[in-house]
N, C-alpha and C. Protein backbone atom coordinates (compact mmCIF):
# COMPACT_ATOMS: atom_id res chain seq x y z
N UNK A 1 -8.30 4.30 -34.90
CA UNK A 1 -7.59 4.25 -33.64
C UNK A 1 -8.39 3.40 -32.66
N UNK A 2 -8.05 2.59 -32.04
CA UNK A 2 -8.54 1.67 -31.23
C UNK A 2 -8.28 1.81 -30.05
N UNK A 3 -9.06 2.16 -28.73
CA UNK A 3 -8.69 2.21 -27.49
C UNK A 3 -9.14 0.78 -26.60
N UNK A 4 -8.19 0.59 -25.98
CA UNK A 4 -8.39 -0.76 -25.22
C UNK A 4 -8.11 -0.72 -23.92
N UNK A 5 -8.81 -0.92 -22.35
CA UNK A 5 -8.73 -0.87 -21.54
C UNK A 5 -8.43 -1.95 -20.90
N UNK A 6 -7.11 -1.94 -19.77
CA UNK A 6 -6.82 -3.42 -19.22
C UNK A 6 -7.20 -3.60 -18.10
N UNK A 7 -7.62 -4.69 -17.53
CA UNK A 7 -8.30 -4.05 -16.04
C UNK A 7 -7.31 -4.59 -14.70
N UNK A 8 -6.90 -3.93 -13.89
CA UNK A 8 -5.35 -4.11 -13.41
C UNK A 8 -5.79 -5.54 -11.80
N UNK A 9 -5.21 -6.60 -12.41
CA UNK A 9 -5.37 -7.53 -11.62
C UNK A 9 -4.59 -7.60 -10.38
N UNK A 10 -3.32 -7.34 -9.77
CA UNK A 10 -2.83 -7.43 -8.97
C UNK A 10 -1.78 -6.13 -9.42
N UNK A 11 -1.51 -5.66 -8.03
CA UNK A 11 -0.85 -4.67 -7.90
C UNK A 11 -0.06 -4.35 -6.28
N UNK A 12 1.25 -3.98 -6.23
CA UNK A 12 2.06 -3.74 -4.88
C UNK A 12 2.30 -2.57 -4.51
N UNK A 13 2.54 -2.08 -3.75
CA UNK A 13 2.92 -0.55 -3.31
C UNK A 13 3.81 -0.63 -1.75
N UNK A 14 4.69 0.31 -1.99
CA UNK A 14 5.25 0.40 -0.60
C UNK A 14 4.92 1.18 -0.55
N UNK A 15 5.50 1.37 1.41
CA UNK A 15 4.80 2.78 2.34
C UNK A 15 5.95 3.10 2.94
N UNK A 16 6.58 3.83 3.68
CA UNK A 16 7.25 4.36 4.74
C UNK A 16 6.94 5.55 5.49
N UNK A 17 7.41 5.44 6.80
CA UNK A 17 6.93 6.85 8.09
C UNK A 17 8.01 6.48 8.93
N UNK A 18 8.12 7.65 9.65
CA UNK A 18 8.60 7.74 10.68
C UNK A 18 7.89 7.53 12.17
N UNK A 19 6.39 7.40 11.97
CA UNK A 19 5.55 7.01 12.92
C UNK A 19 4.56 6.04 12.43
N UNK A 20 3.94 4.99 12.95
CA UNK A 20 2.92 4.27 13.20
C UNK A 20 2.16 4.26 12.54
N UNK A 21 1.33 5.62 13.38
CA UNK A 21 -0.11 6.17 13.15
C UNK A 21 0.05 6.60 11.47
N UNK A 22 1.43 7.53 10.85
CA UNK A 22 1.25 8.64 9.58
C UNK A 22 1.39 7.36 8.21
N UNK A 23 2.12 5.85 8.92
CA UNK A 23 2.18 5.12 8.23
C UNK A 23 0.78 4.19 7.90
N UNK A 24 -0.03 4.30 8.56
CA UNK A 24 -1.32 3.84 8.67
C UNK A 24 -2.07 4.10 8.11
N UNK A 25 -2.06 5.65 8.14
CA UNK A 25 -2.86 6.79 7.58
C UNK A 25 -2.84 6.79 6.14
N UNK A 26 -1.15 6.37 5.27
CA UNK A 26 -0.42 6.52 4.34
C UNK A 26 -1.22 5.34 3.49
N UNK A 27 -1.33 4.06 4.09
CA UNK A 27 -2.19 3.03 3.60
C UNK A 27 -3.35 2.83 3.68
N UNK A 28 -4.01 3.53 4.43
CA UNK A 28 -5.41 3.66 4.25
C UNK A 28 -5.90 4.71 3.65
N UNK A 29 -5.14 5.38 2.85
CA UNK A 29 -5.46 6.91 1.54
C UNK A 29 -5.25 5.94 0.94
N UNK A 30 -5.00 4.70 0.65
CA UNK A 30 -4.34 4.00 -0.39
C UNK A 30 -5.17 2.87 -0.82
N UNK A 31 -5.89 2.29 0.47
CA UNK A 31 -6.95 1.36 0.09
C UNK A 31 -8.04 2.38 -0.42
N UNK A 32 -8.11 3.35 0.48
CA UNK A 32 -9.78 4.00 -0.32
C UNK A 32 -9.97 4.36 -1.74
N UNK A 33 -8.00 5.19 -2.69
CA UNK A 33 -7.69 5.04 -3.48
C UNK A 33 -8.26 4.19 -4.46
N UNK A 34 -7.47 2.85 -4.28
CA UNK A 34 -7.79 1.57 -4.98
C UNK A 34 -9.08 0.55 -4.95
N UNK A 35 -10.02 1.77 -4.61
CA UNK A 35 -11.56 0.99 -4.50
C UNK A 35 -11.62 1.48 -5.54
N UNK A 36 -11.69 2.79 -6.08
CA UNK A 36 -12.40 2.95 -7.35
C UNK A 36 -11.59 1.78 -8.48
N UNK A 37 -10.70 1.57 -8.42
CA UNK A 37 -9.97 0.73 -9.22
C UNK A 37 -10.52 -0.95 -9.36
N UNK A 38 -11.50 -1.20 -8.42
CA UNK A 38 -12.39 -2.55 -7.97
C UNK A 38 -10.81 -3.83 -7.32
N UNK A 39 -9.87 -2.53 -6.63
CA UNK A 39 -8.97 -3.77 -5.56
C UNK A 39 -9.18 -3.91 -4.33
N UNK A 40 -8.89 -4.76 -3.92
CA UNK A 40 -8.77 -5.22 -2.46
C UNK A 40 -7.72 -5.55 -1.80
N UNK A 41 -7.83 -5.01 -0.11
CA UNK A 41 -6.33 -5.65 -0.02
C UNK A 41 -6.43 -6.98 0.55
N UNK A 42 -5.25 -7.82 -0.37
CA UNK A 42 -5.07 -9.19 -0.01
C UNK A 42 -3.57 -9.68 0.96
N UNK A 43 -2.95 -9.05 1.19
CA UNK A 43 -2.00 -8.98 2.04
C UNK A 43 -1.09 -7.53 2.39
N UNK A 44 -0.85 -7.34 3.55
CA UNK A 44 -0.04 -6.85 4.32
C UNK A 44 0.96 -7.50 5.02
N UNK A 45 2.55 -6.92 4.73
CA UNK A 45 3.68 -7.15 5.48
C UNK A 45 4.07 -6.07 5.45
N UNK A 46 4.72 -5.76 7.20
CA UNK A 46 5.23 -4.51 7.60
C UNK A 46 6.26 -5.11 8.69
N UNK A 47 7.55 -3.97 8.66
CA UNK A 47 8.19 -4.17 9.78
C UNK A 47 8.62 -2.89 10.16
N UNK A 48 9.58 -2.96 11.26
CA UNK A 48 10.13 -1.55 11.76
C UNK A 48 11.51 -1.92 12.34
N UNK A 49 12.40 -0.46 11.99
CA UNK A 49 13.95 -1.15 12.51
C UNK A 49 13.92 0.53 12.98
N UNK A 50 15.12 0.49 13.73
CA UNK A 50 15.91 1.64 14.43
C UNK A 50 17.00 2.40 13.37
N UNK A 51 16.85 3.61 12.74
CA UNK A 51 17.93 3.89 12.29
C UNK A 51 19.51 3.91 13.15
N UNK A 52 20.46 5.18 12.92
CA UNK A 52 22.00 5.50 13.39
C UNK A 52 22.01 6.33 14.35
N UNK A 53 20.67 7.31 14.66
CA UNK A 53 20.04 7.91 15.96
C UNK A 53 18.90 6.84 17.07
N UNK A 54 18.57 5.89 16.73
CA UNK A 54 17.41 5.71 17.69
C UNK A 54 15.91 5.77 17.38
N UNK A 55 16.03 6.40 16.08
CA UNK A 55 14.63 6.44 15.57
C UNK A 55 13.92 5.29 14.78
N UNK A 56 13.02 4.89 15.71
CA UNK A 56 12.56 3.70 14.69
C UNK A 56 11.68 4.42 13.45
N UNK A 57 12.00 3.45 12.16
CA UNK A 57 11.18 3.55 11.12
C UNK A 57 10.66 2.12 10.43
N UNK A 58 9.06 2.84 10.15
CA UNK A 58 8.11 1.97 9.81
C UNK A 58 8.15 1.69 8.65
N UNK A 59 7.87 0.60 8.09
CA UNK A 59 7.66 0.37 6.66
C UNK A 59 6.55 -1.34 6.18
N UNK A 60 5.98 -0.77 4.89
CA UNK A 60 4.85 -1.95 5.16
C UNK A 60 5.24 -1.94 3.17
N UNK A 61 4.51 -2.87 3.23
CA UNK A 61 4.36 -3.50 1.80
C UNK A 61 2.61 -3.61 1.49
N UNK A 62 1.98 -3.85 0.61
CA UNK A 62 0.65 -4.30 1.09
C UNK A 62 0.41 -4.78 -0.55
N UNK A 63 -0.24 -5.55 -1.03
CA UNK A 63 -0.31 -6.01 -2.12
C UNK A 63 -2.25 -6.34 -2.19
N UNK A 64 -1.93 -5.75 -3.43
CA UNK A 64 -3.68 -5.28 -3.67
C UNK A 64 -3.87 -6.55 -4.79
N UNK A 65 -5.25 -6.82 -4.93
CA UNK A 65 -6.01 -7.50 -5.77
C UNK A 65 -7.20 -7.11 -6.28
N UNK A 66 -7.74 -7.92 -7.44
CA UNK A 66 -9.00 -7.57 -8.39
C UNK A 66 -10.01 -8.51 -7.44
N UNK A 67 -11.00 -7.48 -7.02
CA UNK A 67 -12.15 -8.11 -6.57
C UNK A 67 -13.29 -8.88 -7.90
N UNK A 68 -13.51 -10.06 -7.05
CA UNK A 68 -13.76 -11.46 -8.28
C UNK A 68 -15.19 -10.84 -7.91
């Protein structure tokens, strides 16, 4: 039996909140996460819209990489 380990070069994740700050919070459990994994983050895109009440909601993208 042969075990083989791949070592994960790029990787994406979404986020969503209903606030700011819990969406922030949500991605930064997420970078500290993906240190043991040896990623980094190499980009962030986020925006925010208003739902059918008034409530804005947050949402981000952030796309991780293999530290060289």
């Amino acid at each position: 039996m042969a075990f083989e380990l791949d070592r994960i070069e790029d990787k994406i994740e979404f986020f969503e909140a209903d606030r700011l700050e819990a969406l922030e919070k949500k991605i930064n459990d997420q970078i500290e996460a993906n240190k043991t994994l040896l990623l980094r983050v190499a980009s962030v895109s986020h925006q925010m819209q208003f739902d059918a009440d008034g409530r804005p909601h947050y949402s981000a993208v952030v796309h991780f990489t293999a530290q060289k």
